[in-house]
Protein backbone atom coordinates (compact mmCIF):
# COMPACT_ATOMS: atom_id res chain seq x y z
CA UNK A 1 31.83 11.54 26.25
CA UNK A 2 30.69 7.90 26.58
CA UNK A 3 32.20 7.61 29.83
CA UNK A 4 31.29 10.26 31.24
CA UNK A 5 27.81 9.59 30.08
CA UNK A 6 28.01 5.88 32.15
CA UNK A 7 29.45 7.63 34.97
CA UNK A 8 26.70 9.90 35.52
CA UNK A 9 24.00 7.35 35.19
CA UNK A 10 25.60 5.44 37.76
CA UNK A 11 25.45 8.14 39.73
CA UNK A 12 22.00 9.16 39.35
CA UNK A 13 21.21 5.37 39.69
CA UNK A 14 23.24 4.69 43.02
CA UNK A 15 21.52 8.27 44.06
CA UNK A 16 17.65 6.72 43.42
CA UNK A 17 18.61 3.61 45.01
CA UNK A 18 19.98 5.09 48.37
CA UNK A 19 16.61 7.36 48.30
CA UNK A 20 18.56 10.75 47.77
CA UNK A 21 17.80 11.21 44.34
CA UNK A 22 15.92 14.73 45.59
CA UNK A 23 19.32 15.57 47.76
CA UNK A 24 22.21 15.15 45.54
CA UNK A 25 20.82 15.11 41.51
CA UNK A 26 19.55 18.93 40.37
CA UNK A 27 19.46 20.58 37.01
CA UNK A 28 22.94 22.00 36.29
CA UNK A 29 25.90 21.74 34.73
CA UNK A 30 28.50 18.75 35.41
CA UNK A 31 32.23 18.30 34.75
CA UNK A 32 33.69 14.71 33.90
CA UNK A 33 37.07 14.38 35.54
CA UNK A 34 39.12 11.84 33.71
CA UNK A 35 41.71 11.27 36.59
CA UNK A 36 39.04 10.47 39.28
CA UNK A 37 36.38 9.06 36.52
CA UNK A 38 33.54 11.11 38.57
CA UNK A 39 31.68 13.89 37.35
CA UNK A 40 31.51 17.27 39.19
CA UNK A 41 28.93 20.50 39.66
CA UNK A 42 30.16 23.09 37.67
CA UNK A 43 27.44 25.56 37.73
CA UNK A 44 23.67 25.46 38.98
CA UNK A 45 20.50 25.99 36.54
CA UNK A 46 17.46 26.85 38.59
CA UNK A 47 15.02 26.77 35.41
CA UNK A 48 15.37 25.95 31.82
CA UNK A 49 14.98 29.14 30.77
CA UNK A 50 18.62 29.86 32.54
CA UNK A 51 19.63 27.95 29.53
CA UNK A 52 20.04 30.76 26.36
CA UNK A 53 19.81 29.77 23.07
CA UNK A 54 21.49 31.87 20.59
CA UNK A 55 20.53 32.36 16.88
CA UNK A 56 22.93 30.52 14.38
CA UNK A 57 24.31 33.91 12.80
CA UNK A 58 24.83 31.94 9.50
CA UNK A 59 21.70 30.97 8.84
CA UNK A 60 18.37 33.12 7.44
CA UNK A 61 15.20 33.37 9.33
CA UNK A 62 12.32 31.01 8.61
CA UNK A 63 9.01 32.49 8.65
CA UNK A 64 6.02 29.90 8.32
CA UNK A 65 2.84 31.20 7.24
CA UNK A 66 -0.38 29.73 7.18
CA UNK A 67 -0.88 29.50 3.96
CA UNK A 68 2.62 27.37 4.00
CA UNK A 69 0.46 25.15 6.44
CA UNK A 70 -2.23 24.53 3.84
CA UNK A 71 0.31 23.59 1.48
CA UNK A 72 1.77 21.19 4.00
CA UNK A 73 -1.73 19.72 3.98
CA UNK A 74 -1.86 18.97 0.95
CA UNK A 75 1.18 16.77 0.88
CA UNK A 76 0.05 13.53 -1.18
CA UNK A 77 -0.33 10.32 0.83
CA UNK A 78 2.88 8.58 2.24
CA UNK A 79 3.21 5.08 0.69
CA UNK A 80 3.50 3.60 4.85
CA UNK A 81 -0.16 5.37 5.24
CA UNK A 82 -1.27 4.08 1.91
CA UNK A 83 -0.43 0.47 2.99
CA UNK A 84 -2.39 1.27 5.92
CA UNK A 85 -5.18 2.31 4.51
CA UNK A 86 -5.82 -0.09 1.88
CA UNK A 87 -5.27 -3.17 4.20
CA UNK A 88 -7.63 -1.58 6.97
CA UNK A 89 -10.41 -0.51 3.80
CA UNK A 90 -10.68 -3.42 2.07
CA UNK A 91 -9.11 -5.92 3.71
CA UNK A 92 -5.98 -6.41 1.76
CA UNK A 93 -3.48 -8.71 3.01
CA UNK A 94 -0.07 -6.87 4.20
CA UNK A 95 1.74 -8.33 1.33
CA UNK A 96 -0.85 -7.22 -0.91
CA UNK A 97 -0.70 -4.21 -0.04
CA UNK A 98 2.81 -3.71 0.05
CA UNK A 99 3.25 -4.93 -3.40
CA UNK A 100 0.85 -2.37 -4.63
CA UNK A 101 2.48 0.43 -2.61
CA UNK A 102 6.02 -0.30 -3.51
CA UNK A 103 5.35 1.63 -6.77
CA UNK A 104 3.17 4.91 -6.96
CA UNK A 105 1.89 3.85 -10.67
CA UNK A 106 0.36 1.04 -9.77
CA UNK A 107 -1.31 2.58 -6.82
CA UNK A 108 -2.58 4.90 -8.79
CA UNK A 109 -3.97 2.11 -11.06
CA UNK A 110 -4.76 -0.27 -8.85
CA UNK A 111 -6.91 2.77 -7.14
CA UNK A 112 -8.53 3.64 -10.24
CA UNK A 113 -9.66 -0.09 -10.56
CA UNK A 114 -11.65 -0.14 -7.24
CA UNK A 115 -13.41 2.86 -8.51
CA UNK A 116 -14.96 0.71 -10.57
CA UNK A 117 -16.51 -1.32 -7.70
CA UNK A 118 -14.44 -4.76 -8.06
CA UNK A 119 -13.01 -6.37 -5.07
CA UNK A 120 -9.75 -5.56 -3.85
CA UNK A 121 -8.41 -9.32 -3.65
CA UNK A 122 -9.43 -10.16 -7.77
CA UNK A 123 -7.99 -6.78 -8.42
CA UNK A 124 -4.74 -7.54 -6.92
CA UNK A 125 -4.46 -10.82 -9.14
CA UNK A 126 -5.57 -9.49 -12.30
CA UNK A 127 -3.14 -6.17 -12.15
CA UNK A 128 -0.24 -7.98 -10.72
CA UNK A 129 -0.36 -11.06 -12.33
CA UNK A 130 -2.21 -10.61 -15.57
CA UNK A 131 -1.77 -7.39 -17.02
CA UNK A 132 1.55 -6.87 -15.53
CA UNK A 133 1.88 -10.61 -16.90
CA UNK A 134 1.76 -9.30 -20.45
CA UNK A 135 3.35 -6.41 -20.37
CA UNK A 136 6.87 -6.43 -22.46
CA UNK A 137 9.14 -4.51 -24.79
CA UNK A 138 9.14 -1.47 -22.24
CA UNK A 139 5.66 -1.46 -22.01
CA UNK A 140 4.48 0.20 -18.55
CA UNK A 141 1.01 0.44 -16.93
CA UNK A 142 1.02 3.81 -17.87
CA UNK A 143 1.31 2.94 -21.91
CA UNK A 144 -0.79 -0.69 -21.42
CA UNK A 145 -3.37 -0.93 -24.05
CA UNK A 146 -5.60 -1.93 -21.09
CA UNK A 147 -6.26 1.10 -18.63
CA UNK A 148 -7.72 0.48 -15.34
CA UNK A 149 -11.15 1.01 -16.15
CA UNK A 150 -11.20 -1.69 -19.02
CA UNK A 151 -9.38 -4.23 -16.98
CA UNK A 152 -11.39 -3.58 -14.05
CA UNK A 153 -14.64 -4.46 -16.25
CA UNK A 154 -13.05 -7.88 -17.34
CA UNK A 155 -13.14 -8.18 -13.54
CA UNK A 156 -16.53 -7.32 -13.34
CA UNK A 157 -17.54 -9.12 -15.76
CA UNK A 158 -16.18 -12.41 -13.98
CA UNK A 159 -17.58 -11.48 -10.74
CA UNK A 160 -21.37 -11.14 -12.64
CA UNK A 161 -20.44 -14.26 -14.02
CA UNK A 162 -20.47 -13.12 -17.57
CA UNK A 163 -17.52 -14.67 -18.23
CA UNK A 164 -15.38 -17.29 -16.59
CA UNK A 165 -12.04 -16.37 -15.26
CA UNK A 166 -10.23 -18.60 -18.19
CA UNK A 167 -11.87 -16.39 -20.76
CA UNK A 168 -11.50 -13.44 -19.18
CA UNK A 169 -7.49 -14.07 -20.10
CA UNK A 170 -8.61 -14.69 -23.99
CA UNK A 171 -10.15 -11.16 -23.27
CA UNK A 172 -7.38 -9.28 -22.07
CA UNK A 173 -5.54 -11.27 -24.51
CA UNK A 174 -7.54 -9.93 -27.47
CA UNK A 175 -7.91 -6.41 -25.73
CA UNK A 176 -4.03 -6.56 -25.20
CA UNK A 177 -4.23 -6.51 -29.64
CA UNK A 178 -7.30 -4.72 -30.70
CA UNK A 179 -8.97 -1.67 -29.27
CA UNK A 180 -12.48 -3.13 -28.23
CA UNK A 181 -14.49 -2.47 -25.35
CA UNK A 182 -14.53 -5.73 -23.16
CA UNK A 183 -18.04 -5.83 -23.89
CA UNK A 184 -17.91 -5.81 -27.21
CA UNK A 185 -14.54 -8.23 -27.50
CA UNK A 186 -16.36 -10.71 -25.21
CA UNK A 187 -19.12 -11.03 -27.87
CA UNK A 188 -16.31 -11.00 -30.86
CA UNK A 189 -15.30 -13.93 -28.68
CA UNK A 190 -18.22 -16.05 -28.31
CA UNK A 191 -17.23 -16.32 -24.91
CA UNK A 192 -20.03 -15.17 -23.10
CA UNK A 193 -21.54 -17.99 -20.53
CA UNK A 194 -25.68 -18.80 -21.01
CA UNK A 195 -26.69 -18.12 -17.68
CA UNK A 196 -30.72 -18.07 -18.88
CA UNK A 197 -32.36 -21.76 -17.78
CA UNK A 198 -34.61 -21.47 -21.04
CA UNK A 199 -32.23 -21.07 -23.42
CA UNK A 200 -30.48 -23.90 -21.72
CA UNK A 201 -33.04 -26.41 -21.58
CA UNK A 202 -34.11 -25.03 -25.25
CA UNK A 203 -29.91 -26.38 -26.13
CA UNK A 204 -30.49 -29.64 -24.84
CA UNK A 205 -33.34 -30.25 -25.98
CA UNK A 206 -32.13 -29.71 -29.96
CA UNK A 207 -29.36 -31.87 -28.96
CA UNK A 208 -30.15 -34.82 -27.22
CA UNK A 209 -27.49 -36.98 -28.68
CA UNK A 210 -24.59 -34.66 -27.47
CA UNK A 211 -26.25 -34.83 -24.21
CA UNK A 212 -26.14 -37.93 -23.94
CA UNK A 213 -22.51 -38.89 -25.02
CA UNK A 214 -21.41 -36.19 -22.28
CA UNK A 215 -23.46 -38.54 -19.74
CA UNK A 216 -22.00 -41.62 -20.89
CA UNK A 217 -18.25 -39.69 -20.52
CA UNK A 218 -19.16 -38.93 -16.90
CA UNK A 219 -20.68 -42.01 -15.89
CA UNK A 220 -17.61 -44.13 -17.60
């Protein structure tokens, strides 16, 4: 079959070349004769539909219906057009992306985390590194303590600068334990940052002489 194959597209080639493709190559039927290593018209096709095709008695009928198109509709997102999608959304780097899409409960997670208005890039690190960071003795994202909406707040609550990103991980650390909200475990904590300029000034004013050992450190 091979042979035959390079024999005819050496005809077909030499045919095109000499300018009498038109002449000599038609739609029909060829013989390969092994002695002469040439192939040979057997029989002449004018159209394809000279060509039958004959029903496979073995096998049933398929009837499609449209409703069995709907359903084909339906069909949940490949994890190719996923990739896709997320890096083309929101920016995701390929690798990202792929790591997230290599396994459909993290997807899901990760997914469910964005709801939540976080950016894709912090919510890559903190599911993939963090909580999956912490997760042991069998325990899966789909049995972690921390769901995606309560991790993706301890993202939040970086990005609005409520809390730094080191005490976000005494957060999920705590939340990993105890059943708080994040809100509530950040305040357990103590770990919320000051962020008002009154209450600062009103801090260092009550305590000069800390102040000014912590200048003396800096200066050296």
């Amino acid at each position: 079959m091979q042979k035959a194959i390079e024999v005819e597209v050496e005809r077909q080639i030499e045919a095109w070349e000499d300018g009498l493709y038109d002449d000599e190559i038609f739609q029909e039927t060829r013989l390969f004769d092994q002695v002469k290593q040439e192939t040979r018209s057997m029989r002449g096709k004018e159209e394809a539909a000279d060509y039958r095709y004959f029903p496979e008695p073995d096998l049933l009928k398929a009837v499609v219906t449209d409703e069995m198109f709907d359903e084909f509709s339906k069909i949940p997102e490949l994890p190719d057009e996923k990739r896709e999608r997320l890096v083309r959304e929101y920016g995701m780097r390929e690798y990202d992306a792929a790591v997230i899409t290599a396994d459909l409960e993290m997807a899901h997670f990760f997914e469910s985390m964005l709801e939540e208005g976080i950016s894709a890039k912090n919510a890559v690190t903190w599911l993939t590194v963090e909580l999956q960071g912490r997760l042991k003795g069998g325990v899966s994202l789909m049995t972690s303590p921390v769901d995606a909406k309560k991790l993706a707040t301890v993202v939040k609550r970086i990005e609005d600068r409520t809390i730094s990103g080191k005490a976000a991980k005494e957060v999920l650390d705590h939340l990993m334990e105890n059943e708080d909200e994040v809100d509530a475990a950040i305040e357990k904590l103590g770990l919320k940052q000051v962020s008002d300029t009154g209450a600062i000034e009103k801090m260092v004013s009550a305590n000069p002489q800390v102040v000014n050992e912590i200048v003396k450190n800096r200066l050296g």
